[in-house]
C-alpha atoms as a PDB file:
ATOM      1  CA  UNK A   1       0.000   0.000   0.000  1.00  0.00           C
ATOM      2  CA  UNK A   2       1.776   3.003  -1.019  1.00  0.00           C
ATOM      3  CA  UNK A   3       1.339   6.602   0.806  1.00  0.00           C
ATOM      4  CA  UNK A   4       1.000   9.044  -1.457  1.00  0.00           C
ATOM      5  CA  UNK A   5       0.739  11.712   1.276  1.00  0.00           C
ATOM      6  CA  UNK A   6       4.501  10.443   1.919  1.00  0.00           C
ATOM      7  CA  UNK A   7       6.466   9.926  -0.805  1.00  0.00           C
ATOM      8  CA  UNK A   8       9.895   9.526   1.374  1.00  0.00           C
ATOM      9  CA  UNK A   9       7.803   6.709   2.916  1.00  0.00           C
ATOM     10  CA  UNK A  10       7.397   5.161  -0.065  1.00  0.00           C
ATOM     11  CA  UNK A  11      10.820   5.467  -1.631  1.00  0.00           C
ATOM     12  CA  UNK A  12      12.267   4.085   1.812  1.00  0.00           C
ATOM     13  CA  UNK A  13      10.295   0.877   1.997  1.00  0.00           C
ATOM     14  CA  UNK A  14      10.306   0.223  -1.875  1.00  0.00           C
ATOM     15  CA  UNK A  15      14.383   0.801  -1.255  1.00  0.00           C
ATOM     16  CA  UNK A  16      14.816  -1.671   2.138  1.00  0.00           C
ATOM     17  CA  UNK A  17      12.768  -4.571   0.025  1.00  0.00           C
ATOM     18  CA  UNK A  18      14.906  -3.995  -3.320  1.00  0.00           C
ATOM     19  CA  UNK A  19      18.169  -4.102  -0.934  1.00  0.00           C
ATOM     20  CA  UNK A  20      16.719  -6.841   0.819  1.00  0.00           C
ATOM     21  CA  UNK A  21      17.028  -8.696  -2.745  1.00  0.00           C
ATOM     22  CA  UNK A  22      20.502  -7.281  -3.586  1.00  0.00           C
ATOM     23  CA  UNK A  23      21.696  -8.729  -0.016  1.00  0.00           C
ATOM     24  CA  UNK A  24      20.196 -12.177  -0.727  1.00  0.00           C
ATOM     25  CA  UNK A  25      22.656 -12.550  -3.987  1.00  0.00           C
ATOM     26  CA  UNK A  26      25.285 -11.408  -1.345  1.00  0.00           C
ATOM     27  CA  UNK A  27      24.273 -14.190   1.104  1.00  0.00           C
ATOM     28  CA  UNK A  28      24.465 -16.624  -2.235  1.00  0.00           C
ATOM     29  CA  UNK A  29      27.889 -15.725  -2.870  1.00  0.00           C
ATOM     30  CA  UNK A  30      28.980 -15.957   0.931  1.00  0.00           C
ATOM     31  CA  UNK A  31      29.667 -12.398   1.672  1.00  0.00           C
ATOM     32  CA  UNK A  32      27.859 -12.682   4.855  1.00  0.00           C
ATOM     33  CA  UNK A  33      29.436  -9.583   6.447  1.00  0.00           C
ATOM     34  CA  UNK A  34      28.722  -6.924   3.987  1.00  0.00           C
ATOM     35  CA  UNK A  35      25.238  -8.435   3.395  1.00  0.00           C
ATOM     36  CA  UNK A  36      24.305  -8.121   7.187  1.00  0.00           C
ATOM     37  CA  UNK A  37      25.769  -4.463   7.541  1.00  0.00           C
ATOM     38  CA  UNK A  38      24.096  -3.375   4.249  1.00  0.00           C
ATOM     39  CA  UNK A  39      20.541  -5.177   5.156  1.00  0.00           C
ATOM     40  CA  UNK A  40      20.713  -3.384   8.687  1.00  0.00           C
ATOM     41  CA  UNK A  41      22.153   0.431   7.476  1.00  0.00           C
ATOM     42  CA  UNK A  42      19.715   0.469   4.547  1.00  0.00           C
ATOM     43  CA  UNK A  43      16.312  -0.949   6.149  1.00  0.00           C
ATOM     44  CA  UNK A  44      17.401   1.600   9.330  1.00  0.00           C
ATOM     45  CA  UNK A  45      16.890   4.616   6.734  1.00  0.00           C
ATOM     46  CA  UNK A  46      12.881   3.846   6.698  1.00  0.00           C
ATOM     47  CA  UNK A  47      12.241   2.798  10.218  1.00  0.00           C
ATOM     48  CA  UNK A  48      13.535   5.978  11.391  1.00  0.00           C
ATOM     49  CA  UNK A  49      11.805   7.892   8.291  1.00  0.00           C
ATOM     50  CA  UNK A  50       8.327   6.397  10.299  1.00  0.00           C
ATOM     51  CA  UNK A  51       9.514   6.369  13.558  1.00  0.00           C
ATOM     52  CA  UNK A  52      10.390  10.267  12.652  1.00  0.00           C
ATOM     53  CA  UNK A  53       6.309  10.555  11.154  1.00  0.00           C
ATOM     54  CA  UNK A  54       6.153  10.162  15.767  1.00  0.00           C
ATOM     55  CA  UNK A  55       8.297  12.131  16.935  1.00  0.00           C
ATOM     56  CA  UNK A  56       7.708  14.550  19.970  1.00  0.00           C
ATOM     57  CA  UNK A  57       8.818  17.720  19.162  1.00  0.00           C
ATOM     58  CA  UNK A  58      10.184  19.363  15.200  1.00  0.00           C
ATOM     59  CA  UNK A  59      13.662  19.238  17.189  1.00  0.00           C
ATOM     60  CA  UNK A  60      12.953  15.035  17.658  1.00  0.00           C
ATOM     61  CA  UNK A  61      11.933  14.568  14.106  1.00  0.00           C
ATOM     62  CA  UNK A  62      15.003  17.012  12.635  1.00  0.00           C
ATOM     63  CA  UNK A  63      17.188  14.292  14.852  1.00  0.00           C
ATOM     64  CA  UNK A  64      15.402  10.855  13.705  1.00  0.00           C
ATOM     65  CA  UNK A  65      15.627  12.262   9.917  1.00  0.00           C
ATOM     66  CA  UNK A  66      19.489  12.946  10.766  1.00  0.00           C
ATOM     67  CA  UNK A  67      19.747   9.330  11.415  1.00  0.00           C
ATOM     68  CA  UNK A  68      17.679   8.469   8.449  1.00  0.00           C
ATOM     69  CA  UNK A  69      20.739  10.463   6.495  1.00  0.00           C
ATOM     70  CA  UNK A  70      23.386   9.162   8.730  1.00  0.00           C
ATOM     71  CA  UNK A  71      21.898   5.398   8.074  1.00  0.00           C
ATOM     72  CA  UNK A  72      21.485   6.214   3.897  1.00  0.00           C
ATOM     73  CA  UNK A  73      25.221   7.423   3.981  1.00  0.00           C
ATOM     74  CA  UNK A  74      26.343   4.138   5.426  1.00  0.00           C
ATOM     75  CA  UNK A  75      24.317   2.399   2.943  1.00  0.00           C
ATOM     76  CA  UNK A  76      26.565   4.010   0.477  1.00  0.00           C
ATOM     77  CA  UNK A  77      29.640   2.600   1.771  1.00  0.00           C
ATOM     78  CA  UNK A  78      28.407  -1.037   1.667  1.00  0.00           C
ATOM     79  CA  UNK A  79      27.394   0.015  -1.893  1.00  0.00           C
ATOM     80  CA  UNK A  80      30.774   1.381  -2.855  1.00  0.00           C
ATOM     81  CA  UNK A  81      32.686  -1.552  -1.463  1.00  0.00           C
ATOM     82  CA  UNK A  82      30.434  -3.913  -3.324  1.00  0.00           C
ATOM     83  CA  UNK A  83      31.580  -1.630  -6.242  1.00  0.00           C
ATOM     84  CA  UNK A  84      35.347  -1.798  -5.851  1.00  0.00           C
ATOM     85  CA  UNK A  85      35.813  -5.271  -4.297  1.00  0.00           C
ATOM     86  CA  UNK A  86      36.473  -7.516  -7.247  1.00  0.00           C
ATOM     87  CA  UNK A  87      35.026 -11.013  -5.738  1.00  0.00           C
ATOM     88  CA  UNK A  88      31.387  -8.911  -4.761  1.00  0.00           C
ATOM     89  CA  UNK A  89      28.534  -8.732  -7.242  1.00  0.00           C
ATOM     90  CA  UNK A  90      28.108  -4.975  -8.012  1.00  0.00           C
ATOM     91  CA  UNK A  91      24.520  -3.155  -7.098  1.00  0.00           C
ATOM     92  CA  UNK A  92      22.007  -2.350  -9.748  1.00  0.00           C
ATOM     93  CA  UNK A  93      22.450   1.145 -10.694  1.00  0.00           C
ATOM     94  CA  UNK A  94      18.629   1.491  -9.416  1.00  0.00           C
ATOM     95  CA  UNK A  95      19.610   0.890  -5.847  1.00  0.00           C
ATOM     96  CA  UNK A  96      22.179   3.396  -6.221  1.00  0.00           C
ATOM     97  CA  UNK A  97      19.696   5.571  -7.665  1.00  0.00           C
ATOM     98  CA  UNK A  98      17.072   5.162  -5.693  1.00  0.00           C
ATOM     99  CA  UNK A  99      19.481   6.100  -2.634  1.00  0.00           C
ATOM    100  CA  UNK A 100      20.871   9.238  -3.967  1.00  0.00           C
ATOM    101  CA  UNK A 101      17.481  10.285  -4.282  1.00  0.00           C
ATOM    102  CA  UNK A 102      16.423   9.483  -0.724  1.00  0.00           C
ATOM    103  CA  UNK A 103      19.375  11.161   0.508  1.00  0.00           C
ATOM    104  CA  UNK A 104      18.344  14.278  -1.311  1.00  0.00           C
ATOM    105  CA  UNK A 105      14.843  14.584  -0.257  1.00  0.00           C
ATOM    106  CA  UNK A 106      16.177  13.425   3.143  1.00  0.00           C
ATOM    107  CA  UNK A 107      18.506  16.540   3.143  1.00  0.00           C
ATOM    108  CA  UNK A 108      15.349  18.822   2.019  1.00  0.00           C
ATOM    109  CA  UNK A 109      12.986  17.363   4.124  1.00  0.00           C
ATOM    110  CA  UNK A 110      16.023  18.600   7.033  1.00  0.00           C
ATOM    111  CA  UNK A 111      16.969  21.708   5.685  1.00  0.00           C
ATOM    112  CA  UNK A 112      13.281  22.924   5.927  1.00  0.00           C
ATOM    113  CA  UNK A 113      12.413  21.612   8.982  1.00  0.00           C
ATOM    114  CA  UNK A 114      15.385  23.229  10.672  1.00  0.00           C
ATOM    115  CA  UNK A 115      14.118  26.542   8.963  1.00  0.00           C
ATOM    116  CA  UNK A 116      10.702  26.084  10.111  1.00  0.00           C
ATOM    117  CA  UNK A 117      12.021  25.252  13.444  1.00  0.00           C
ATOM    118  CA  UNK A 118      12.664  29.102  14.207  1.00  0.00           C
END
């Protein structure tokens, strides 16, 4: 069921499940590691995106998104040294995609908020 009131939402879950996918084919090829810290750092990015939709205060959603960001730039590691490491399958470029565009909206969704916080 999608939430078209809340796109970010959206583009988090549909972004853990594709992961979840790209982290299976890591568990095939017995790169157990990387496809635990990658399955953790990029489902974290939408559970604090909704925890965030419950937050207390605009200064305790500003922080949960900031760990959404924090969670979506470790995500990007684990993508990069999927990228580089020569025995590791390499990402679809829609994962990567679909990250850099949750980090921006992330980062927009922050830089307003803090803004609006005044």
């Amino acid at each position: 069921m999608k939430n078209s009131e809340n796109p970010i939402m959206d583009l988090s879950l549909d972004f853990s499940i594709d992961t979840i996918d790209f982290t299976e084919l890591l568990e095939s090829k017995r790169k157990f590691v990387v496809a635990n810290q990658l399955l953790k750092s990029a489902t974290s990015i939408g559970a604090n995106v909704r925890e965030a939709q419950n937050a207390e205060s605009k200064a305790d959603f500003i922080h949960k998104m900031k760990i959404a960001a924090k969670e979506a730039d470790e995500s990007k590691y684990w993508f990069e040294i999927c990228n580089r490491a020569k025995t590791y399958p390499n990402p679809d470029v829609n994962l990567s995609n679909q990250l850099d565009v949750i980090t921006k909206i992330i980062s927009k969704i922050i830089g307003t908020s803090k803004r609006n916080l005044k």
